[in-house]
N, C-alpha and C. Protein backbone atom coordinates (compact mmCIF):
# COMPACT_ATOMS: atom_id res chain seq x y z
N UNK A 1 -12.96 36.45 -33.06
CA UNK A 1 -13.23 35.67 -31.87
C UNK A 1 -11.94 35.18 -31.24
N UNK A 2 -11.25 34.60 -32.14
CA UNK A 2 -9.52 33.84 -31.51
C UNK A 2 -9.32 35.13 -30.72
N UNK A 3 -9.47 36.41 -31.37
CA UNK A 3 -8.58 37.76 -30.91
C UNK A 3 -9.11 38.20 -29.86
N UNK A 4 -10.19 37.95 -29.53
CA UNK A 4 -11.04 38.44 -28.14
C UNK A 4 -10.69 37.37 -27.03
N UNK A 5 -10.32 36.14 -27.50
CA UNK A 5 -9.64 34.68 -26.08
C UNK A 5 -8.59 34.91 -26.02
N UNK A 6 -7.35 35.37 -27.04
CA UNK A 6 -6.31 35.96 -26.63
C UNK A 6 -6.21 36.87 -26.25
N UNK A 7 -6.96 38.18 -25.97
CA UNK A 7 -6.87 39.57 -25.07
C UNK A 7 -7.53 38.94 -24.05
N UNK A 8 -8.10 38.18 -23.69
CA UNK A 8 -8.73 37.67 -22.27
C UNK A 8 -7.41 36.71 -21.42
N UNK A 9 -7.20 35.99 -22.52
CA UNK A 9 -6.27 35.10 -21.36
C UNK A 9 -5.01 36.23 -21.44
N UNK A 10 -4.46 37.21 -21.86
CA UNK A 10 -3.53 37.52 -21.64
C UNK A 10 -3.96 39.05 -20.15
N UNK A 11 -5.18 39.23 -20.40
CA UNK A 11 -5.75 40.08 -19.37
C UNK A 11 -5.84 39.22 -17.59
N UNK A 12 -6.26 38.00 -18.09
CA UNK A 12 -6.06 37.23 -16.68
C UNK A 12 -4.38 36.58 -16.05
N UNK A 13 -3.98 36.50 -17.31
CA UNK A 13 -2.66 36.37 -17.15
C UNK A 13 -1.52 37.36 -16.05
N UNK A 14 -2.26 38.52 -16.56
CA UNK A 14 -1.61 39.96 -16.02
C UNK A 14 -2.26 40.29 -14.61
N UNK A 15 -3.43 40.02 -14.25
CA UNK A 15 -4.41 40.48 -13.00
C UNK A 15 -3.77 39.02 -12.17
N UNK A 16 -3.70 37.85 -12.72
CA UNK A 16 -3.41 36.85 -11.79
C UNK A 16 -1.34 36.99 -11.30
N UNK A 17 -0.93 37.90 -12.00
CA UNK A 17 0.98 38.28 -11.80
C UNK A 17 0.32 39.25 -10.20
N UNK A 18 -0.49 40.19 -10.83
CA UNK A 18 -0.26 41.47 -9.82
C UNK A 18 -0.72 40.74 -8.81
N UNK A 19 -1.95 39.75 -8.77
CA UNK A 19 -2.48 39.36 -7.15
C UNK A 19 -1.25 38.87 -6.53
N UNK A 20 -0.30 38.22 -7.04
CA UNK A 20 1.06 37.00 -6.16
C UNK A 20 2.01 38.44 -5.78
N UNK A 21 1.76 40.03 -6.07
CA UNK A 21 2.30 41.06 -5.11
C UNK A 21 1.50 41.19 -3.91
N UNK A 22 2.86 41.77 -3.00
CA UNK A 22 2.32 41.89 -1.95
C UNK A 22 3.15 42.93 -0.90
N UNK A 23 2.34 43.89 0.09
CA UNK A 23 3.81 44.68 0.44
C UNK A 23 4.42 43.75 1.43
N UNK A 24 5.28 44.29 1.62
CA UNK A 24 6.48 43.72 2.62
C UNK A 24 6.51 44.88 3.77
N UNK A 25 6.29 43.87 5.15
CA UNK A 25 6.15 45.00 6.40
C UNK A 25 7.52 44.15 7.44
N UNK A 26 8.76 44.85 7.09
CA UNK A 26 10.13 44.38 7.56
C UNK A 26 10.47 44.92 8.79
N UNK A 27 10.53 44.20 10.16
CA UNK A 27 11.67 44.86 11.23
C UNK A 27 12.82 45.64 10.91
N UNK A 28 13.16 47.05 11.39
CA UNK A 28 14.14 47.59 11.50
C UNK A 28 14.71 48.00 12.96
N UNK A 29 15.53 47.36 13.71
CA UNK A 29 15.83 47.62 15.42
C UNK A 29 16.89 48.23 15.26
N UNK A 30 17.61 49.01 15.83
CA UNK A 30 18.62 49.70 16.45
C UNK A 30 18.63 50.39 18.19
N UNK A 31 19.95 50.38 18.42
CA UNK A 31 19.55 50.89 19.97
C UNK A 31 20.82 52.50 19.55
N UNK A 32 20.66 53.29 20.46
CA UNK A 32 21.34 54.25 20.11
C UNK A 32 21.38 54.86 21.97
N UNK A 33 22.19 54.85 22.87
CA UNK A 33 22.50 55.61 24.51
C UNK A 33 21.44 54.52 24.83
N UNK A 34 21.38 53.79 25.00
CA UNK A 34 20.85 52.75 25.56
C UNK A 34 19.20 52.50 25.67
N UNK A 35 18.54 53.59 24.43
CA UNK A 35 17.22 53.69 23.79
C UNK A 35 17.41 52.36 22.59
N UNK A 36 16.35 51.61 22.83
CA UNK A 36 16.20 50.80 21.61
C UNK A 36 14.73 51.55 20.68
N UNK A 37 14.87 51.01 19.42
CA UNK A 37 13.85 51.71 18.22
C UNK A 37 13.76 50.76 17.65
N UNK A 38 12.65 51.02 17.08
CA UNK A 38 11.63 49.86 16.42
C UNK A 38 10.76 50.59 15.16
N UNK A 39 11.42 50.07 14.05
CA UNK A 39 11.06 50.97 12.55
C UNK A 39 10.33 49.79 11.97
N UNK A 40 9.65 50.27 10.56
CA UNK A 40 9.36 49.33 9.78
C UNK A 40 9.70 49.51 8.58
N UNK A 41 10.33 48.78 7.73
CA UNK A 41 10.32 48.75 6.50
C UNK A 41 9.69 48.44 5.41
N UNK A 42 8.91 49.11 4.36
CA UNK A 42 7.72 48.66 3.73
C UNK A 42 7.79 48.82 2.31
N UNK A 43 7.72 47.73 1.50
CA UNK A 43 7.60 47.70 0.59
C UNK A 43 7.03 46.84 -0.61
N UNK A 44 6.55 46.92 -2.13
CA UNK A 44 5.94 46.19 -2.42
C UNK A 44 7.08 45.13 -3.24
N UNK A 45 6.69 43.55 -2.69
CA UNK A 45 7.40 42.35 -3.52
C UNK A 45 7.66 42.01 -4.68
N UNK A 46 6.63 42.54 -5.84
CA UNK A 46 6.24 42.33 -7.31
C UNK A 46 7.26 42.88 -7.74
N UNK A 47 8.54 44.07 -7.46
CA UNK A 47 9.24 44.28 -8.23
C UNK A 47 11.01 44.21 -7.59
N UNK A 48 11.71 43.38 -8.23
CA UNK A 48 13.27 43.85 -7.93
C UNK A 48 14.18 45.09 -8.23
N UNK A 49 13.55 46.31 -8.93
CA UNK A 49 14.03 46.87 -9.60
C UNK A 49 14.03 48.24 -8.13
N UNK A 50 15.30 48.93 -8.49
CA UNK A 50 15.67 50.01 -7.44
C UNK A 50 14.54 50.81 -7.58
N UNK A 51 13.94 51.51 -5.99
CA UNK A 51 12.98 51.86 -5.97
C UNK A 51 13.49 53.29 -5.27
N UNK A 52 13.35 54.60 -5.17
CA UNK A 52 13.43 55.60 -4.65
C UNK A 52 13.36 55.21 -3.15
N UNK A 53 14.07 55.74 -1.83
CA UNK A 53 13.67 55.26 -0.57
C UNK A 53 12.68 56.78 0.17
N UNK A 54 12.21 56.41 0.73
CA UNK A 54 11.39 57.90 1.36
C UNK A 54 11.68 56.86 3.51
N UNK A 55 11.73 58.34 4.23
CA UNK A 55 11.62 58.43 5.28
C UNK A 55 10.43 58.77 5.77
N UNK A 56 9.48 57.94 6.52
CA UNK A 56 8.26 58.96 6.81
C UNK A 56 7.98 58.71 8.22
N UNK A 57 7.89 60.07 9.13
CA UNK A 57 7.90 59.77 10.05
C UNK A 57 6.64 60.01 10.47
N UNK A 58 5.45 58.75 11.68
CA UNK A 58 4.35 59.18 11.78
C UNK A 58 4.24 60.13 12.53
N UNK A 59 2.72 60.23 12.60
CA UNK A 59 2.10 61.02 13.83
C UNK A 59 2.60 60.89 15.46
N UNK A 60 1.98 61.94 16.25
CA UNK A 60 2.97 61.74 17.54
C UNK A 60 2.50 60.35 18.29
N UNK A 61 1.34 59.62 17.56
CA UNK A 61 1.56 58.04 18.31
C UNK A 61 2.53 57.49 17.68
N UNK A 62 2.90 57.60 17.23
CA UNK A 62 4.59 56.70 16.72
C UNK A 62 4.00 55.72 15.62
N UNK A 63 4.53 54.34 15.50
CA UNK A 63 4.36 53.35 14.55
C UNK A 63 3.50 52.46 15.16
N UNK A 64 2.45 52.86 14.29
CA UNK A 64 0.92 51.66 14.68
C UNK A 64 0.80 51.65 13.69
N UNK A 65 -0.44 50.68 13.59
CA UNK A 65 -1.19 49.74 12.26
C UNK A 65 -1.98 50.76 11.80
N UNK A 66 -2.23 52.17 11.81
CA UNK A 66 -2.85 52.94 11.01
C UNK A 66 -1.40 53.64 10.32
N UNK A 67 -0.20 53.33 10.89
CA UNK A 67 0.86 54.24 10.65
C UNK A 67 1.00 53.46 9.12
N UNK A 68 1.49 52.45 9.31
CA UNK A 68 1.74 51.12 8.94
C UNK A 68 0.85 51.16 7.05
N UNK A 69 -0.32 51.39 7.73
CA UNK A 69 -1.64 51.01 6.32
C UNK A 69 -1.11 52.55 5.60
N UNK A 70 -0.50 53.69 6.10
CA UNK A 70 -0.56 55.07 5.19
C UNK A 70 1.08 54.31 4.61
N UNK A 71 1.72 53.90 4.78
CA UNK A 71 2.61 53.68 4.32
C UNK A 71 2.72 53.26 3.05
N UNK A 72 1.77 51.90 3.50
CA UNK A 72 1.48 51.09 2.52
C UNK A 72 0.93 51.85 1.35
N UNK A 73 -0.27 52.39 1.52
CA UNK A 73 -0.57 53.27 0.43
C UNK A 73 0.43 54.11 -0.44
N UNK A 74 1.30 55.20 0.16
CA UNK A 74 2.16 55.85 -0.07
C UNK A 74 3.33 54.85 -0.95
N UNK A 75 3.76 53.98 -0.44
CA UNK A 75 4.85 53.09 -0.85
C UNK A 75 4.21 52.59 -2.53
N UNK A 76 3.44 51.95 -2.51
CA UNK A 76 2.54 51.08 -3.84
C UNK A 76 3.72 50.41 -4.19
N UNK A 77 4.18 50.70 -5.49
CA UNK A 77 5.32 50.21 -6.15
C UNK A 77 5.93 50.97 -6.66
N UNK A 78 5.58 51.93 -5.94
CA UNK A 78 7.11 53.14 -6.56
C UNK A 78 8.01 53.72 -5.82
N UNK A 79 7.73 52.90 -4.40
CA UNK A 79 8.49 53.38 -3.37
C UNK A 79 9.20 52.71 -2.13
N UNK A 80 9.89 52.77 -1.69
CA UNK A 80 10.67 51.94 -0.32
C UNK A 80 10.37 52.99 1.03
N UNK A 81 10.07 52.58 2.23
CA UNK A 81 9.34 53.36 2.53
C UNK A 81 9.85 52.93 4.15
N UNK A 82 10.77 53.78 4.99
CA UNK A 82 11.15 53.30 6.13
C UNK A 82 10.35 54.57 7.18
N UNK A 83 9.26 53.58 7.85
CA UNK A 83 8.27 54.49 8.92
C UNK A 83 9.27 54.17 10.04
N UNK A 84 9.59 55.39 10.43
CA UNK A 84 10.75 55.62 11.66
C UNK A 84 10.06 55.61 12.99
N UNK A 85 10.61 54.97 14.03
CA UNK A 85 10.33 55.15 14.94
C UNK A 85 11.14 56.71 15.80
N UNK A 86 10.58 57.32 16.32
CA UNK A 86 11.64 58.77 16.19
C UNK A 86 11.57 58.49 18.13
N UNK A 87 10.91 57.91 18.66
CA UNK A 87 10.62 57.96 20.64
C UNK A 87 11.68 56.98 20.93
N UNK A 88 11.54 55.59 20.96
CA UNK A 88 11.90 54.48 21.60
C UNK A 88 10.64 53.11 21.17
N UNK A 89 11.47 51.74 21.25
CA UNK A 89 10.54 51.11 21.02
C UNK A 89 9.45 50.85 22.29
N UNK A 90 10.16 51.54 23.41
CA UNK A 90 8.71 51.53 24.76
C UNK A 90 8.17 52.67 24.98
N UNK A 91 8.35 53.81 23.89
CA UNK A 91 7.26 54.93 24.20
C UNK A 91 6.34 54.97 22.87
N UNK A 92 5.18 55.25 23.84
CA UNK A 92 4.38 55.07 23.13
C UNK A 92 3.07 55.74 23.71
N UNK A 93 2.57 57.15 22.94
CA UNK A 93 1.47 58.14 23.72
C UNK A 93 0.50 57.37 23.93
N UNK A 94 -0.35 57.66 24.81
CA UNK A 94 -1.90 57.01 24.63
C UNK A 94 -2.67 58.10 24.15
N UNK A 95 -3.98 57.01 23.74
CA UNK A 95 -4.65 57.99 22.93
C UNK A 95 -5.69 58.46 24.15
N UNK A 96 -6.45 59.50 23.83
CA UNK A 96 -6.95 60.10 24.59
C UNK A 96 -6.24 61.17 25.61
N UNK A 97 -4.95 61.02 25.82
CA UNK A 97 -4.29 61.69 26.69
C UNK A 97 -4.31 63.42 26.04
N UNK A 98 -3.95 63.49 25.06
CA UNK A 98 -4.64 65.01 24.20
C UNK A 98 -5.70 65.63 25.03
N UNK A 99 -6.92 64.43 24.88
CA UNK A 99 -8.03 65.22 25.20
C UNK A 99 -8.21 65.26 26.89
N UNK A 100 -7.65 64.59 27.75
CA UNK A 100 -7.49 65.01 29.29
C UNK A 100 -7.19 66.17 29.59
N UNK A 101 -6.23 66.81 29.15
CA UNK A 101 -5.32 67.91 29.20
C UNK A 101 -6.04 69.34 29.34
């Protein structure tokens, strides 16, 4: 019985560490010929330890909040994860414009 309250509190112990992670969604700006860009940097908080970096560049809408959530996935905690802006931070396709065409 003691041995079953100590695998419990040390099980809540461990589920209540991982909830206080969280990713990290960081500004990255640069201007380059007088284009400014607008990146994000993403990664998860729970660990200090060097993480592999990956480049991922989205789809041709650039960096949105669906860009953003694949990142996140992709990143977890095994990864540093810079979603590039590859247009400008004022271009930006609309959707639907595909299907006008």
């Amino acid at each position: 019985m003691r041995l079953a309250r100590l695998c419990c509190l040390f099980l809540l112990a461990g589920s209540s560490l991982a909830a206080h992670a969280k990713m990290v969604h960081r500004s990255v700006e640069w201007s380059q010929d007088g284009t400014r860009f607008h990146s994000i940097l993403v990664y998860d908080d729970a660990s200090a330890a060097k993480r592999p970096g990956l480049v991922m560049v989205p789809n041709w809408y650039g960096v949105n909040e669906a860009a953003v959530k694949k990142a996140d996935m992709i990143a977890g905690s095994d990864y540093v994860i810079l979603l590039t802006d590859m247009y400008g931070a004022s271009v930006r396709p609309q959707q639907g414009h595909a299907d006008q065409a």
